[in-house]
Protein backbone atom coordinates (compact mmCIF):
# COMPACT_ATOMS: atom_id res chain seq x y z
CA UNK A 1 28.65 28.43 -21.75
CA UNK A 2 31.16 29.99 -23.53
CA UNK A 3 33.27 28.59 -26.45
CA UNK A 4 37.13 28.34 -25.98
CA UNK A 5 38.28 30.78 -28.11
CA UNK A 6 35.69 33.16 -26.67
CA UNK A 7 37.00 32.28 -22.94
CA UNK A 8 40.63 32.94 -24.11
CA UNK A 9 39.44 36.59 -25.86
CA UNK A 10 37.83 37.04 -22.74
CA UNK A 11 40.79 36.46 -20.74
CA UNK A 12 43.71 38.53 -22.67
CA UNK A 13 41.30 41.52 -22.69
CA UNK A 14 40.62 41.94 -18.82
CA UNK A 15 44.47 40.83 -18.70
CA UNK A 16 45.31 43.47 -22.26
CA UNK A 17 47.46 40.99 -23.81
CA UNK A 18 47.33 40.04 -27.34
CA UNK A 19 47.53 36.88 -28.91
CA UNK A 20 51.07 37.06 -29.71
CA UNK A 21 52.15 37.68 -25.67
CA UNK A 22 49.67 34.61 -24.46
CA UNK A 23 52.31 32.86 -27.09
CA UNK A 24 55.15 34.14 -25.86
CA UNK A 25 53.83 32.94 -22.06
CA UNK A 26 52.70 29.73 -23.34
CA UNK A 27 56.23 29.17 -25.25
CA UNK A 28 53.73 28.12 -28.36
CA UNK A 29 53.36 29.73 -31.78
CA UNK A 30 51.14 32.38 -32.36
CA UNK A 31 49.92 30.45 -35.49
CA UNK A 32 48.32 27.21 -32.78
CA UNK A 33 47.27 30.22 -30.66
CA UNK A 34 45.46 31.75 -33.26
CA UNK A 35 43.85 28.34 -34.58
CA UNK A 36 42.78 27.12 -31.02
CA UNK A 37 40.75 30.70 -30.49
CA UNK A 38 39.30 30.39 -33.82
CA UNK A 39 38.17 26.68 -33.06
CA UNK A 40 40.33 25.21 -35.66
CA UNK A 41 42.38 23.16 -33.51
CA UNK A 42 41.40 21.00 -30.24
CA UNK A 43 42.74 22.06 -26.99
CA UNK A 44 44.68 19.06 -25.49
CA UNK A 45 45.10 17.92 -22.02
CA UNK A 46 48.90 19.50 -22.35
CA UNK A 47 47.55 22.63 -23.18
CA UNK A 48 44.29 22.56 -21.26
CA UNK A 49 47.13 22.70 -18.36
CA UNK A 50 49.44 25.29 -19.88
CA UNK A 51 46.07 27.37 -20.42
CA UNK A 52 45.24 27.15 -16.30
CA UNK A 53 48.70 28.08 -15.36
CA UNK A 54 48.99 30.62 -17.57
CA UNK A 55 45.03 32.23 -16.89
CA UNK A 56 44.51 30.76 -13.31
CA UNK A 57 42.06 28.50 -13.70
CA UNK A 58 41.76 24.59 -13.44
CA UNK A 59 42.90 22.25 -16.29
CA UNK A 60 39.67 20.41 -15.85
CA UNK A 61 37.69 23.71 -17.06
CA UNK A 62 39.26 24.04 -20.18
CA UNK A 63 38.71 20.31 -21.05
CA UNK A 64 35.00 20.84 -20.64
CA UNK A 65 34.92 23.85 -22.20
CA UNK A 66 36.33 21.83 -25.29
CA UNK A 67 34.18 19.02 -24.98
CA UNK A 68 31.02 20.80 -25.12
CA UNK A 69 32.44 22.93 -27.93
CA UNK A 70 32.97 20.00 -30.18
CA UNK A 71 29.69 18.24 -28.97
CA UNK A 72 27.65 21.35 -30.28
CA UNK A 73 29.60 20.79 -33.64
CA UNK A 74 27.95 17.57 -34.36
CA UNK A 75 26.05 16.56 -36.71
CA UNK A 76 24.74 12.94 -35.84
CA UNK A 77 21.16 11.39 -35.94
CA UNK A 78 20.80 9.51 -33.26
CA UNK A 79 17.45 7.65 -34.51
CA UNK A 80 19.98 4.83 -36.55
CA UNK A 81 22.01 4.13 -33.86
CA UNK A 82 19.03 4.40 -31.10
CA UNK A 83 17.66 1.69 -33.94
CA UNK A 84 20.25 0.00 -34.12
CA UNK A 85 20.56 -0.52 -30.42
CA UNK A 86 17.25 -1.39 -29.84
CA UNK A 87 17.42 -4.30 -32.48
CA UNK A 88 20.93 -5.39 -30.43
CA UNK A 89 18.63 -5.45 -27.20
CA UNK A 90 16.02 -7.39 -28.30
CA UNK A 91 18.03 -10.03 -30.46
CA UNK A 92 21.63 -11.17 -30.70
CA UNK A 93 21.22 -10.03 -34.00
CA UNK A 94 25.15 -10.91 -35.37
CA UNK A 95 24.74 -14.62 -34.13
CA UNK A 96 21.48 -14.58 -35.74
CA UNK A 97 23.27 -14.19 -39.04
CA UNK A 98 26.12 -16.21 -38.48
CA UNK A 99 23.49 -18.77 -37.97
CA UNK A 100 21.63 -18.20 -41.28
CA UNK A 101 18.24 -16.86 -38.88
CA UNK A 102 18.18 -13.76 -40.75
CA UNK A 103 19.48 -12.18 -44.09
CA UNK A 104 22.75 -10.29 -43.72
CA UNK A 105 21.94 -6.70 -45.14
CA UNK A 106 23.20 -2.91 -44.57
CA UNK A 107 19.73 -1.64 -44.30
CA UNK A 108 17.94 -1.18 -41.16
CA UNK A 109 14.28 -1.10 -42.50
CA UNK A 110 14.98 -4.72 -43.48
CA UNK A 111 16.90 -5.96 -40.23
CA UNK A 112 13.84 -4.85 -38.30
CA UNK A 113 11.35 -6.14 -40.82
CA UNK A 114 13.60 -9.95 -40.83
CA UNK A 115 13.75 -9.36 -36.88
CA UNK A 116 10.05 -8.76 -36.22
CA UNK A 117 9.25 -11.77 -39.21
CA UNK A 118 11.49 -14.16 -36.97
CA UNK A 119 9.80 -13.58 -33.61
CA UNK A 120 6.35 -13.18 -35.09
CA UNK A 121 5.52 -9.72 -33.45
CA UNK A 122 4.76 -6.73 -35.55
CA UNK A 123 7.07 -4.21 -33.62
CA UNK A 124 10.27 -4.76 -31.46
CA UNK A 125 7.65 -3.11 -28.72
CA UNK A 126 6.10 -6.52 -28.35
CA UNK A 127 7.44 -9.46 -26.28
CA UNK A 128 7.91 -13.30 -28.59
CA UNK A 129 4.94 -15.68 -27.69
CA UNK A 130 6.92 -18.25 -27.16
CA UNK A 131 3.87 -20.91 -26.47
CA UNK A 132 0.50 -20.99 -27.76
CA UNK A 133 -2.26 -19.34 -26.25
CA UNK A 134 -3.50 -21.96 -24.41
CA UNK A 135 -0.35 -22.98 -23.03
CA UNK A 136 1.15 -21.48 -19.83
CA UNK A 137 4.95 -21.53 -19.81
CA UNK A 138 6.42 -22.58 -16.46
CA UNK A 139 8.49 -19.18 -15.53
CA UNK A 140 7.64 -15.75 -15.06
CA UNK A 141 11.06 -14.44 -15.52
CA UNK A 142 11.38 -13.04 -18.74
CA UNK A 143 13.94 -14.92 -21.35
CA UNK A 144 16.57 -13.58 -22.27
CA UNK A 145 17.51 -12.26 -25.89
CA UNK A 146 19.62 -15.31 -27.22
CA UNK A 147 16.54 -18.04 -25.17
CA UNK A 148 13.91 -16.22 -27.19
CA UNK A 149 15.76 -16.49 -30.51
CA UNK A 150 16.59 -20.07 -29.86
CA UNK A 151 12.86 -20.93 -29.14
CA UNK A 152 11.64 -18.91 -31.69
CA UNK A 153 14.14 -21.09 -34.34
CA UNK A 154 12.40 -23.96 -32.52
CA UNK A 155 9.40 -23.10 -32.88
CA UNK A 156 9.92 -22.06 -36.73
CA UNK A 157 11.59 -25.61 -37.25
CA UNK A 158 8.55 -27.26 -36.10
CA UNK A 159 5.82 -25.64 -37.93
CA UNK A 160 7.79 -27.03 -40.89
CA UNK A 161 7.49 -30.77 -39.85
CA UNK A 162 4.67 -32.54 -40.96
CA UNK A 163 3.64 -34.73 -37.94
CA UNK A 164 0.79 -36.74 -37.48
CA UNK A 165 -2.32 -35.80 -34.98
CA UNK A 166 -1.18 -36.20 -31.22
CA UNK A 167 -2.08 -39.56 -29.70
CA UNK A 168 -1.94 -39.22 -25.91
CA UNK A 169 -2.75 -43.30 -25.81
CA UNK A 170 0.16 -44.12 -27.12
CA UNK A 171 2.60 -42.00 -24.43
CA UNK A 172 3.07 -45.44 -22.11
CA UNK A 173 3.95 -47.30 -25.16
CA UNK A 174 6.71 -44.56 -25.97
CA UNK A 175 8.06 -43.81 -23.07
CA UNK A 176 8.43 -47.49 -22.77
CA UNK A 177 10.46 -47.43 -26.29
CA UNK A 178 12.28 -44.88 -25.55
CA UNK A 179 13.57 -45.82 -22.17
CA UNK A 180 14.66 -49.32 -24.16
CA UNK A 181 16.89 -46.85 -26.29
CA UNK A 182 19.11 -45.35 -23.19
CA UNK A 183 21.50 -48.50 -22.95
CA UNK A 184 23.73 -47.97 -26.14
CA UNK A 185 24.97 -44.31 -27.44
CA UNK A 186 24.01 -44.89 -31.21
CA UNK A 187 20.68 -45.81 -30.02
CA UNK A 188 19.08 -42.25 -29.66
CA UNK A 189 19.01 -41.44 -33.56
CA UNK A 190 15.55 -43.48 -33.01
CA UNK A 191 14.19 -40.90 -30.43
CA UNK A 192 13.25 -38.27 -33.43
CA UNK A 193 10.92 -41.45 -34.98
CA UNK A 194 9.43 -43.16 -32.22
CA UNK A 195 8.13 -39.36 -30.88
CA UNK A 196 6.95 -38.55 -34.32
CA UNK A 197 4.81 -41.64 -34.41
CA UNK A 198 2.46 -40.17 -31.24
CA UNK A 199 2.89 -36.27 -32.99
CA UNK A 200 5.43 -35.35 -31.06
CA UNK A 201 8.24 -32.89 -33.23
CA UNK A 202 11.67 -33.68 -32.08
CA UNK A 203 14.14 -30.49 -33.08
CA UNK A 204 17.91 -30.14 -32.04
CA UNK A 205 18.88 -26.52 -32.09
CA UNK A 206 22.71 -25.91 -31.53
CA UNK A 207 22.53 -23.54 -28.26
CA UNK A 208 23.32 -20.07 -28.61
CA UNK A 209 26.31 -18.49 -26.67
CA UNK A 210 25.80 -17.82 -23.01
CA UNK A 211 22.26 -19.36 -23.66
CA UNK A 212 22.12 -21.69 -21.00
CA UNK A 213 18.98 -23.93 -22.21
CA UNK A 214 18.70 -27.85 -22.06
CA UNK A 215 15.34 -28.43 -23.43
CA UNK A 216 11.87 -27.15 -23.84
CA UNK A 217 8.32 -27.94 -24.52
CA UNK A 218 6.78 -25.81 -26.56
CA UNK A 219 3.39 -26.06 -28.36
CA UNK A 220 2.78 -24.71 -32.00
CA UNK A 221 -0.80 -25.11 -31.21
CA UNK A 222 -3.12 -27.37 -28.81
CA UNK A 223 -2.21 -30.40 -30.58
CA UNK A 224 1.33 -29.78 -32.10
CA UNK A 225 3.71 -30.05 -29.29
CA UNK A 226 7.33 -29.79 -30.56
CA UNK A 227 10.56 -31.21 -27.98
CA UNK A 228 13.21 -29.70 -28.41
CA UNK A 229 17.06 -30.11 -26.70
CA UNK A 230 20.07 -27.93 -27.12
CA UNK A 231 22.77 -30.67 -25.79
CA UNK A 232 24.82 -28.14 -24.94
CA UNK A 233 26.41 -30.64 -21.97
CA UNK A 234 27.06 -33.34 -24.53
CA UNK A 235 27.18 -36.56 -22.41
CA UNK A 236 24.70 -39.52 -22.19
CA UNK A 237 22.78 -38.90 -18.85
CA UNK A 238 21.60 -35.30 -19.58
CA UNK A 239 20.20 -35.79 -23.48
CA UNK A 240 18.21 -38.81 -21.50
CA UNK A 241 17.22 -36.61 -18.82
CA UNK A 242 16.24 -33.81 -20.89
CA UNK A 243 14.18 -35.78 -23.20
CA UNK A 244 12.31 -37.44 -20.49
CA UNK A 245 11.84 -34.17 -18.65
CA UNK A 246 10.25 -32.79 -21.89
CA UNK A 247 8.25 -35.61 -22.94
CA UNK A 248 6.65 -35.20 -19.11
CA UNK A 249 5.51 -31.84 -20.02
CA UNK A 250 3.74 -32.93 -23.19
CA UNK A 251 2.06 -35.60 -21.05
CA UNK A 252 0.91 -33.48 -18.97
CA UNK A 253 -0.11 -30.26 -21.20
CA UNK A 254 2.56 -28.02 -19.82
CA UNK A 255 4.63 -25.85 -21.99
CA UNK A 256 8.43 -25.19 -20.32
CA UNK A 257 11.57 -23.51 -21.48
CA UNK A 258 14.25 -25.74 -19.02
CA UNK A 259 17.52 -24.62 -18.26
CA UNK A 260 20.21 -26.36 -15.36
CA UNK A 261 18.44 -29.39 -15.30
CA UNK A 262 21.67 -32.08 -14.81
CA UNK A 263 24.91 -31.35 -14.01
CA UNK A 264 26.75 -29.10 -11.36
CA UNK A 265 24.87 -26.23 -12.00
CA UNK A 266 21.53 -27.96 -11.85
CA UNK A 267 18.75 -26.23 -9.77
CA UNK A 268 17.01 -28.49 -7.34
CA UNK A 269 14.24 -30.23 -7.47
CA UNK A 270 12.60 -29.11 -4.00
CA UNK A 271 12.89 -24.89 -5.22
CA UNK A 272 10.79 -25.91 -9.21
CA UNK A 273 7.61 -25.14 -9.13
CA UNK A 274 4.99 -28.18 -8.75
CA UNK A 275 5.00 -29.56 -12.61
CA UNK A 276 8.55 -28.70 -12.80
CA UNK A 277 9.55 -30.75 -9.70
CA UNK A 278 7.28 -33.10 -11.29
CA UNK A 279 8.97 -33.79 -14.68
CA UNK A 280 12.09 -34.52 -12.80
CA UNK A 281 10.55 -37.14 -10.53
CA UNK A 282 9.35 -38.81 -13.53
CA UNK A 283 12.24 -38.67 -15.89
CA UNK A 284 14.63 -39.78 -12.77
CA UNK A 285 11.82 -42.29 -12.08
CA UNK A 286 11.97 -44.10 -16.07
CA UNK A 287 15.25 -44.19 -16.10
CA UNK A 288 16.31 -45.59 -13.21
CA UNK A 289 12.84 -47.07 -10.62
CA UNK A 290 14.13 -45.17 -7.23
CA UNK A 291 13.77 -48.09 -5.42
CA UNK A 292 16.05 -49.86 -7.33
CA UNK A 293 18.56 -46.92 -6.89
CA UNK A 294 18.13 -46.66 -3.80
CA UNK A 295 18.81 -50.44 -2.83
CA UNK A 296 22.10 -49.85 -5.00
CA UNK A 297 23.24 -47.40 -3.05
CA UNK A 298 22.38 -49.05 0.44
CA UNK A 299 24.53 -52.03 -0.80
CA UNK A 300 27.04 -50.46 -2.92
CA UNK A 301 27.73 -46.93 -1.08
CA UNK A 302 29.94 -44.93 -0.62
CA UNK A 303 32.05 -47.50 -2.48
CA UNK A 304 30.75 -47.31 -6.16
CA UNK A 305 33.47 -48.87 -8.52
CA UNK A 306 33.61 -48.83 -11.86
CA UNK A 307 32.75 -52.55 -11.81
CA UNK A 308 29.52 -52.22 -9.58
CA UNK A 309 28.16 -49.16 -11.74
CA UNK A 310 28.20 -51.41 -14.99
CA UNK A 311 26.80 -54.06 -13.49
CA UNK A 312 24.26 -52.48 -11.88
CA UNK A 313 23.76 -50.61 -15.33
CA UNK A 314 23.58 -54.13 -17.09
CA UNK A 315 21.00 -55.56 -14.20
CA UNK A 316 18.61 -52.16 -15.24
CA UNK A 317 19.88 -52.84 -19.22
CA UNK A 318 20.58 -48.76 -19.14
CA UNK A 319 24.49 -46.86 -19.44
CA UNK A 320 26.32 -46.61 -16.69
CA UNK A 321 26.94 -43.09 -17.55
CA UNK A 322 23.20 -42.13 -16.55
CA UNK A 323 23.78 -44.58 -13.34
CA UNK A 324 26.83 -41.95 -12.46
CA UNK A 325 24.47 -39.08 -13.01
CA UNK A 326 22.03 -39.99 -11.18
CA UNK A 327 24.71 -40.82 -8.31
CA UNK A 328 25.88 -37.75 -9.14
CA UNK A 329 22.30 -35.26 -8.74
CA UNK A 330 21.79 -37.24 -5.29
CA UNK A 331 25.86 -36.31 -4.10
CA UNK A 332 26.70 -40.07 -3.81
CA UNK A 333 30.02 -39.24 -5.89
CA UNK A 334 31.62 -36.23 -7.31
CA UNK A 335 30.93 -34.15 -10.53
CA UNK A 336 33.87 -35.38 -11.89
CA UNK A 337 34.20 -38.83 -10.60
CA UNK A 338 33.83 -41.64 -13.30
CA UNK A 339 33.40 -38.88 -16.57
CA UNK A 340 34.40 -41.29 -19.17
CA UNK A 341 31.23 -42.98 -18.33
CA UNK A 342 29.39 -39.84 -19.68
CA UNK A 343 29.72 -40.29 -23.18
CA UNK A 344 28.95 -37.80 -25.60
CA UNK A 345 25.95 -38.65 -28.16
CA UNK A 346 25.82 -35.26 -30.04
CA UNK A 347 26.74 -37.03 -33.67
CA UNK A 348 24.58 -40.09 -33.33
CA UNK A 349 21.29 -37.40 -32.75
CA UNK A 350 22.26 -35.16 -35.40
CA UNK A 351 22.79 -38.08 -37.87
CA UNK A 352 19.00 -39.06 -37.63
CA UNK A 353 16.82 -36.05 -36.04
CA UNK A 354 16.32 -32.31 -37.82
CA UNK A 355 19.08 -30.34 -36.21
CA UNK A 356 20.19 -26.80 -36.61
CA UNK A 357 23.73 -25.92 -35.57
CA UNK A 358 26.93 -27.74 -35.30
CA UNK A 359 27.91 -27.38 -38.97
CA UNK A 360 24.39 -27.92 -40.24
CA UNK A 361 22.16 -25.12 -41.87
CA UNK A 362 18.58 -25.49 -42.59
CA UNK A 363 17.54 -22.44 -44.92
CA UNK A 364 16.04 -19.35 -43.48
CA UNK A 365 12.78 -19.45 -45.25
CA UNK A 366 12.03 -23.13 -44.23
């Protein structure tokens, strides 16, 4: 296709005018005349239309003829930015550094080298392994950029810890200590400890944006199990919920990256796959014994007062705020009935457990 200034010598010849006249007709001066034939100046949507009236043609022609004129005057690599773009695909590379994941630097060679280092995969070709090889991780839909980064820090975290070896005769006993923990708010600083003692790594990871991750199991190798939570819904039920979902999964070998497991958005129990549905029942289940729940709500329902949750809490020696969530997942009372029950626990877990986020920054190289 032609250039622009070659379209408008084209033009005044079969028409025989000269530059000057096409002026005079386009009430211009010669001089922009002159410079939009020789290229030197853009044609404009004002004159792409004084161009059609004055030739005949359509506005929209001389726009495109313009366009493509000025795209075949450029002189950009696209391998950078294709780069560039990749790395932005694969990671959320600027939260990353915000973070203190990866170094800040201008060159690209090193982004992708810190990128790849992160994840553990030698090209941005290759998908994070998230769990160890012997592990099979409980969803076949692919996580997103901002999951795999935030179980990648997890996973980076733990191999860091110094744990003992993993002492599956001891789960009963801990479960049993931690479910004594979930009546008082200051009470889960001991959770990091008492999961430690059976080699279990306890990591809090401040969720990424748009991440949408409670908790997840994942195992640094066939013994080295590391729980991790993102309390990104800071209340009291859903940290004890999490925790007990996760520490289900270690009993049980599975490795599991858990998203909407309390709350509105939850997903339910019956549509989880078997070990998934599983680690619900059982994390409901040592919280709160269904039957007991269930004889609570027979009695109580639908009129649950303020005064009948905390005493039923007191009778199970639990917080009422996980006695309202639990009402709550089975639709016994509203999302937002009885929220001040739900208190928030963040700041007593950070205080005590290895947490990255919130304020706190635990150095890149670990």
């Amino acid at each position: 296709m032609s250039t622009p200034g070659e379209e408008i010598r084209k033009r005044l010849r079969d028409r025989g005018w000269t530059q000057a006249e096409l002026a005079q007709v386009l009430h211009r001066p010669i001089q922009t005349v002159n410079q939009i034939i020789q290229g030197k100046k853009a044609i404009t949507p004002d004159m792409a239309a004084e161009l059609a009236a004055a030739f005949g043609a359509e506005p929209e022609m001389w726009m495109q003829l313009e366009s493509q004129f000025r795209l075949s005057l450029t002189r950009i690599d696209p391998g950078p930015i294709q780069r560039r773009a990749r790395l932005y695909d694969y990671a959320p590379v600027k939260e990353m550094i915000r973070r203190g994941w990866i170094q800040r630097t201008e060159s690209l060679e090193h982004q992708e080298r810190d990128i790849c280092e992160f994840f553990g995969v030698d090209s941005l070709n290759e998908t994070p392994n998230i769990h160890a090889a012997t592990r099979r991780a409980n969803r076949a839909i692919p996580l997103s950029p901002a999951q795999a980064a935030w179980c990648s820090r997890v996973k980076q975290i733990g191999r860091a810890l110094q744990a003992p070896p993993l002492d599956s005769s001891g789960f009963n006993r801990t479960a049993k200590r931690l479910r004594e923990l979930a009546a008082y708010p200051e009470e889960v600083g001991h959770v990091s400890r008492i999961l430690g003692e059976v080699g279990i790594r306890f990591v809090v990871v401040e969720p990424l944006t748009n991440m949408r991750m409670d908790g997840a199991t994942i195992w640094l190798d066939d013994q080295s199990p590391v729980i991790a939570v993102s309390v990104q819904h800071d209340r009291m039920d859903n940290f004890w919920f999490t925790v007990f979902h996760e520490f289900s999964h270690v009993v049980h070998g599975d490795a599991s990256i858990d998203d909407n497991l309390c709350g509105e958005g939850r997903t339910p129990s019956l549509v989880k796959e078997d070990e998934e549905r599983n680690a619900d029942n059982e994390a409901a289940a040592t919280l709160i014994p269904p039957d007991k729940l269930q004889s609570f709500i027979v009695r109580v329902g639908p009129l649950y007062s303020k005064t009948r949750i905390i005493q039923f809490a007191h009778t199970m020696q639990i917080h009422p705020g996980i006695v309202v969530g639990q009402l709550q997942d089975r639709g016994e009372i509203g999302w937002y009935a009885n929220r001040e029950m739900l208190v928030k626990i963040r700041g007593f877990v950070a205080e005590s457990s290895v947490t990255d986020g919130w304020g706190r920054t635990i150095g890149v190289s670990l």
